[in-house]
N, C-alpha and C. Protein backbone atom coordinates (compact mmCIF):
# COMPACT_ATOMS: atom_id res chain seq x y z
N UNK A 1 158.42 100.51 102.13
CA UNK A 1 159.58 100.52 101.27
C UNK A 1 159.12 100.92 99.87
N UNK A 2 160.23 101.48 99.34
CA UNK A 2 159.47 102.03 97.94
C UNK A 2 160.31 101.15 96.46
N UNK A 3 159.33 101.22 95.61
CA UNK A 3 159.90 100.79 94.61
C UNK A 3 161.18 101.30 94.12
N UNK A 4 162.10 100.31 93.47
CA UNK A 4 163.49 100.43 92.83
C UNK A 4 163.00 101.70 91.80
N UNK A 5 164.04 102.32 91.55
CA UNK A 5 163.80 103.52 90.79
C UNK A 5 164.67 103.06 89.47
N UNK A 6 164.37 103.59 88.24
CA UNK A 6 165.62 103.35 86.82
C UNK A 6 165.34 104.79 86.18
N UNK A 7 165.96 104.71 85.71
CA UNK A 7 166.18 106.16 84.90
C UNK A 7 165.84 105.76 83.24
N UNK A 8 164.76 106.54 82.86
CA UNK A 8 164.20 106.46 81.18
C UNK A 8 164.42 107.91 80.65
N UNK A 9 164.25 107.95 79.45
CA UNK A 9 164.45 108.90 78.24
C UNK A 9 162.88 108.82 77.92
N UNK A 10 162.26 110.14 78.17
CA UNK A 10 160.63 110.19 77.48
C UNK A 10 160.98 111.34 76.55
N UNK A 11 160.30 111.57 75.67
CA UNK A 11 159.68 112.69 75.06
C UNK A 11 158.86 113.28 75.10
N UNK A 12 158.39 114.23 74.90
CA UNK A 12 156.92 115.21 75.39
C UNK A 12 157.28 116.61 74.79
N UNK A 13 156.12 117.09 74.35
CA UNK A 13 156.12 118.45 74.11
C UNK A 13 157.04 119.77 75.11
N UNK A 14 157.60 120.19 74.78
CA UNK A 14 158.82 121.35 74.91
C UNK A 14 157.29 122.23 76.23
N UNK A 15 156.41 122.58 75.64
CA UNK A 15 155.27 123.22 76.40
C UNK A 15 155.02 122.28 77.89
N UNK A 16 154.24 121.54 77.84
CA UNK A 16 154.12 120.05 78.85
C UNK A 16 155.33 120.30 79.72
N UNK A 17 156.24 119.74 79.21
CA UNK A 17 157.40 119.35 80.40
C UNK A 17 158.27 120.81 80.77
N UNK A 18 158.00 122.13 80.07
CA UNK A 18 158.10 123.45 81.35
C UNK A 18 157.32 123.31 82.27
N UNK A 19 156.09 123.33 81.29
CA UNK A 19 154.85 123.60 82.38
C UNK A 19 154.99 122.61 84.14
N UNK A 20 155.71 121.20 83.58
CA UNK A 20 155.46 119.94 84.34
C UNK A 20 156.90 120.76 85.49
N UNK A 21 157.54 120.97 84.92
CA UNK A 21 158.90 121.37 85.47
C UNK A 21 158.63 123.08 86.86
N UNK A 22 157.46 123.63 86.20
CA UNK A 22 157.27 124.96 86.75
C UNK A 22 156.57 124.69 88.45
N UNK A 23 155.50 123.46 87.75
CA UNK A 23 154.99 123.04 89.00
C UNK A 23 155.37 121.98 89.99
N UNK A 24 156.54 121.19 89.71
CA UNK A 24 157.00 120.32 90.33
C UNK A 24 157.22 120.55 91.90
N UNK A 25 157.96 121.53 91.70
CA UNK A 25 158.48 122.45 93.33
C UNK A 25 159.16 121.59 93.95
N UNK A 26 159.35 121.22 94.87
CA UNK A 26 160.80 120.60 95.48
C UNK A 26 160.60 119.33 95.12
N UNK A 27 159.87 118.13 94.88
CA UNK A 27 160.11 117.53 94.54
C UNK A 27 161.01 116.71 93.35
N UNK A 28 160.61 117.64 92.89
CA UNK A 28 161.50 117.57 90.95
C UNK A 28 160.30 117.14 90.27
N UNK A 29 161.36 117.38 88.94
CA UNK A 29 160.10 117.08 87.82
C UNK A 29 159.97 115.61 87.69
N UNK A 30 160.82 114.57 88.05
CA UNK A 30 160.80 113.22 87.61
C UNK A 30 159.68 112.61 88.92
N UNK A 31 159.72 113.10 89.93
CA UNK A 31 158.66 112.91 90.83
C UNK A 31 157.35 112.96 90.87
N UNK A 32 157.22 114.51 90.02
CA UNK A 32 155.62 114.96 89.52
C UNK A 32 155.12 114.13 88.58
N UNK A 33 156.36 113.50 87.34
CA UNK A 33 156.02 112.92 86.02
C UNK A 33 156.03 111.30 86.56
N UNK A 34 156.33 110.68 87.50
CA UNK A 34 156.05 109.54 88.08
C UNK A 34 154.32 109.81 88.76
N UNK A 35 154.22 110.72 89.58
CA UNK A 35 152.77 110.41 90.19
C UNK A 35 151.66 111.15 88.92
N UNK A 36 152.13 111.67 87.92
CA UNK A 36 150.93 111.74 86.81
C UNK A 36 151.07 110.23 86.15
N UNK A 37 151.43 109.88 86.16
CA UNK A 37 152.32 108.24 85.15
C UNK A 37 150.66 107.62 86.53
N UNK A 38 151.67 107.37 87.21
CA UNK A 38 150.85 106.48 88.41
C UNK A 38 149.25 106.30 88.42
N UNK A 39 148.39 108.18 88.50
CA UNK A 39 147.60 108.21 87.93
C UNK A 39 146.64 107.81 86.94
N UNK A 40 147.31 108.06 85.53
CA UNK A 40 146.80 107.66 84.49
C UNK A 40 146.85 106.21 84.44
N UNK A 41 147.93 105.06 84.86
CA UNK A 41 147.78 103.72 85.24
C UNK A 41 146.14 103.50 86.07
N UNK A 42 146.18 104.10 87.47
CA UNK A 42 145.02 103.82 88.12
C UNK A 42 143.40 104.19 87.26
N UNK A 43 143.81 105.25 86.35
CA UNK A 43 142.61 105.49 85.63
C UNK A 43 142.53 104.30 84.53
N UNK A 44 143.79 104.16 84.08
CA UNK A 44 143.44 103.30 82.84
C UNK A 44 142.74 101.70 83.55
N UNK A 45 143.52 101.47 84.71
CA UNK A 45 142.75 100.57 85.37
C UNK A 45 141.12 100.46 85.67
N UNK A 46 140.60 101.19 86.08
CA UNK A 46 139.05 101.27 86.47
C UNK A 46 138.62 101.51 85.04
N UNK A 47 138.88 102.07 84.09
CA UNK A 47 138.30 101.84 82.80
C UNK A 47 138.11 100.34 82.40
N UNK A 48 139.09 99.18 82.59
CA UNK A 48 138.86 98.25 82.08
C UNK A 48 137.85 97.74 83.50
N UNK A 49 138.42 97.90 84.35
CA UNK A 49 137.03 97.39 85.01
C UNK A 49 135.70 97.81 85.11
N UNK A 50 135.45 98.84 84.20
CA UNK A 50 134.52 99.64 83.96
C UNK A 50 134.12 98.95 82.91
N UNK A 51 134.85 98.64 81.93
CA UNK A 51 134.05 97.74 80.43
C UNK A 51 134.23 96.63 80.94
N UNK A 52 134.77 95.60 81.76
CA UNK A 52 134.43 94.33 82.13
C UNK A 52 132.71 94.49 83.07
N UNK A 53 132.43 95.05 83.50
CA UNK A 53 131.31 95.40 84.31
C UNK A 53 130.05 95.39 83.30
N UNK A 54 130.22 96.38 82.22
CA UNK A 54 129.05 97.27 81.09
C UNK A 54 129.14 96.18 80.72
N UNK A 55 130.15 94.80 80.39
CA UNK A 55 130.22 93.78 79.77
C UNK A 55 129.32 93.08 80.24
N UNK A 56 129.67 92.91 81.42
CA UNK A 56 128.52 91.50 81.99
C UNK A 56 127.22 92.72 82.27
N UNK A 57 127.11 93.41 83.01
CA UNK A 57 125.50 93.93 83.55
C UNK A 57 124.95 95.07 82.43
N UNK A 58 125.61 95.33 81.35
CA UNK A 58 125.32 96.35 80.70
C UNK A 58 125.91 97.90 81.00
N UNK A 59 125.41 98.96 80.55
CA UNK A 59 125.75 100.40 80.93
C UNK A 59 125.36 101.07 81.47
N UNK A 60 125.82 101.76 82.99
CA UNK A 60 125.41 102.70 83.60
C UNK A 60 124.68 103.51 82.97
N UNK A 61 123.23 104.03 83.41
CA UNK A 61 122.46 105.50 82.82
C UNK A 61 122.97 106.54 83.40
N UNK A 62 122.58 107.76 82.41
CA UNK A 62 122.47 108.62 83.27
C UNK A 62 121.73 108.91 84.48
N UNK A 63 120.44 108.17 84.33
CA UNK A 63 119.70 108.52 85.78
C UNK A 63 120.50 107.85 87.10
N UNK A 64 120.97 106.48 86.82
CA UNK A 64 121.74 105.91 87.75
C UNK A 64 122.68 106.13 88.41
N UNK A 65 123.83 106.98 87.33
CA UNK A 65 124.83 108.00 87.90
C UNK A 65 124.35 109.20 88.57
N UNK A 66 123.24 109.63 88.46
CA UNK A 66 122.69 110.95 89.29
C UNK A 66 122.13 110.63 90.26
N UNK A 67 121.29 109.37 90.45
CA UNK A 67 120.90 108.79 91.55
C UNK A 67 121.65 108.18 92.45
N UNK A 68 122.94 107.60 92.04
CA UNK A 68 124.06 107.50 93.07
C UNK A 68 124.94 108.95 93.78
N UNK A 69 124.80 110.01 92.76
CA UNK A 69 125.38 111.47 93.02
C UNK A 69 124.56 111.76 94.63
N UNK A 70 123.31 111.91 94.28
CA UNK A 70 122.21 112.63 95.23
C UNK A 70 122.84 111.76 96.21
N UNK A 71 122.62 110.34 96.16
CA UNK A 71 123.04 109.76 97.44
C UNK A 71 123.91 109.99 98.39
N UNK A 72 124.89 110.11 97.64
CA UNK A 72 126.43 110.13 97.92
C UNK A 72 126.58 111.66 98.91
N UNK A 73 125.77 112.90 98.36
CA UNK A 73 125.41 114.05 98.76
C UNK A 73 124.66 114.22 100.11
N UNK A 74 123.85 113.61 100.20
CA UNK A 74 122.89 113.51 101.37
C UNK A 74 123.64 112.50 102.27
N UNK A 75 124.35 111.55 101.73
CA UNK A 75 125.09 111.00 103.22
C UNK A 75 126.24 111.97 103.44
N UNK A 76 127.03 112.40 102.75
CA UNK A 76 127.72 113.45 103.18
C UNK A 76 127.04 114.72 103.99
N UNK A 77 125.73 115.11 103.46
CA UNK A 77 125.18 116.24 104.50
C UNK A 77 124.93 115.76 105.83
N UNK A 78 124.40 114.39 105.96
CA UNK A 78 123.90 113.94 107.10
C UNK A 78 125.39 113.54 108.09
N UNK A 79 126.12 113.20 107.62
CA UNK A 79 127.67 113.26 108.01
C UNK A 79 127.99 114.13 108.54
N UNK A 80 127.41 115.49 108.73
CA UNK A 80 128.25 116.83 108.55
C UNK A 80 127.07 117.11 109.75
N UNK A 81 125.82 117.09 109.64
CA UNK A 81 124.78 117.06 110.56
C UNK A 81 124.90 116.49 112.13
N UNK A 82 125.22 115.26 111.65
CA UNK A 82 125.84 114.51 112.90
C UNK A 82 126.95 115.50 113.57
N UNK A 83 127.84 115.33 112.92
CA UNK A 83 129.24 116.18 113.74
C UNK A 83 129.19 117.54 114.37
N UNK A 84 128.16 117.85 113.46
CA UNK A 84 127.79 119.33 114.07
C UNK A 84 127.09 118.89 115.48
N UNK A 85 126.35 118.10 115.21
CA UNK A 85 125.46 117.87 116.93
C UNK A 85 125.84 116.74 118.10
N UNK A 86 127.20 116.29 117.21
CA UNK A 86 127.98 115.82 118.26
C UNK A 86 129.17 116.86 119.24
N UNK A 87 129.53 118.01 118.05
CA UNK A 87 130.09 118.90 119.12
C UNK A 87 129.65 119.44 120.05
């Protein structure tokens, strides 16, 4: 079931909301401008859980973020390895 819907008055740049309006496509524009809305909520979310985190354990490095990258890469290749030699 989906959330109750209400109708608001935003403002935004004349540029933005063509642009938002050009790419909407059948959905409409109030559809596209709800799941960018939605978005930026879920981002603004993991940010604070991102500074509650740096809070208690400190700040991700860069080496740490690249060393989780590589990881993340090589289980995906080995993922892909498998399937290939399971077909």
């Amino acid at each position: 079931m989906s959330d109750a819907t209400g109708k608001y008055s935003i403002t935004m740049p004349q540029s933005i909301a063509e642009a938002a309006k050009a790419r909407s496509g059948p959905s409409g524009l109030s559809a596209y401008v709800a799941a960018a809305v939605a978005r930026q909520i879920e981002r603004d979310n993991l940010n604070e859980l991102i500074q509650v985190a740096e809070a208690e354990h400190g700040p991700v490095t860069d080496e740490e973020i690249q060393a989780l990258r590589n990881q993340l890469r090589e289980s995906r290749q080995q993922q892909s390895q498998d399937g290939a030699n399971a077909a």
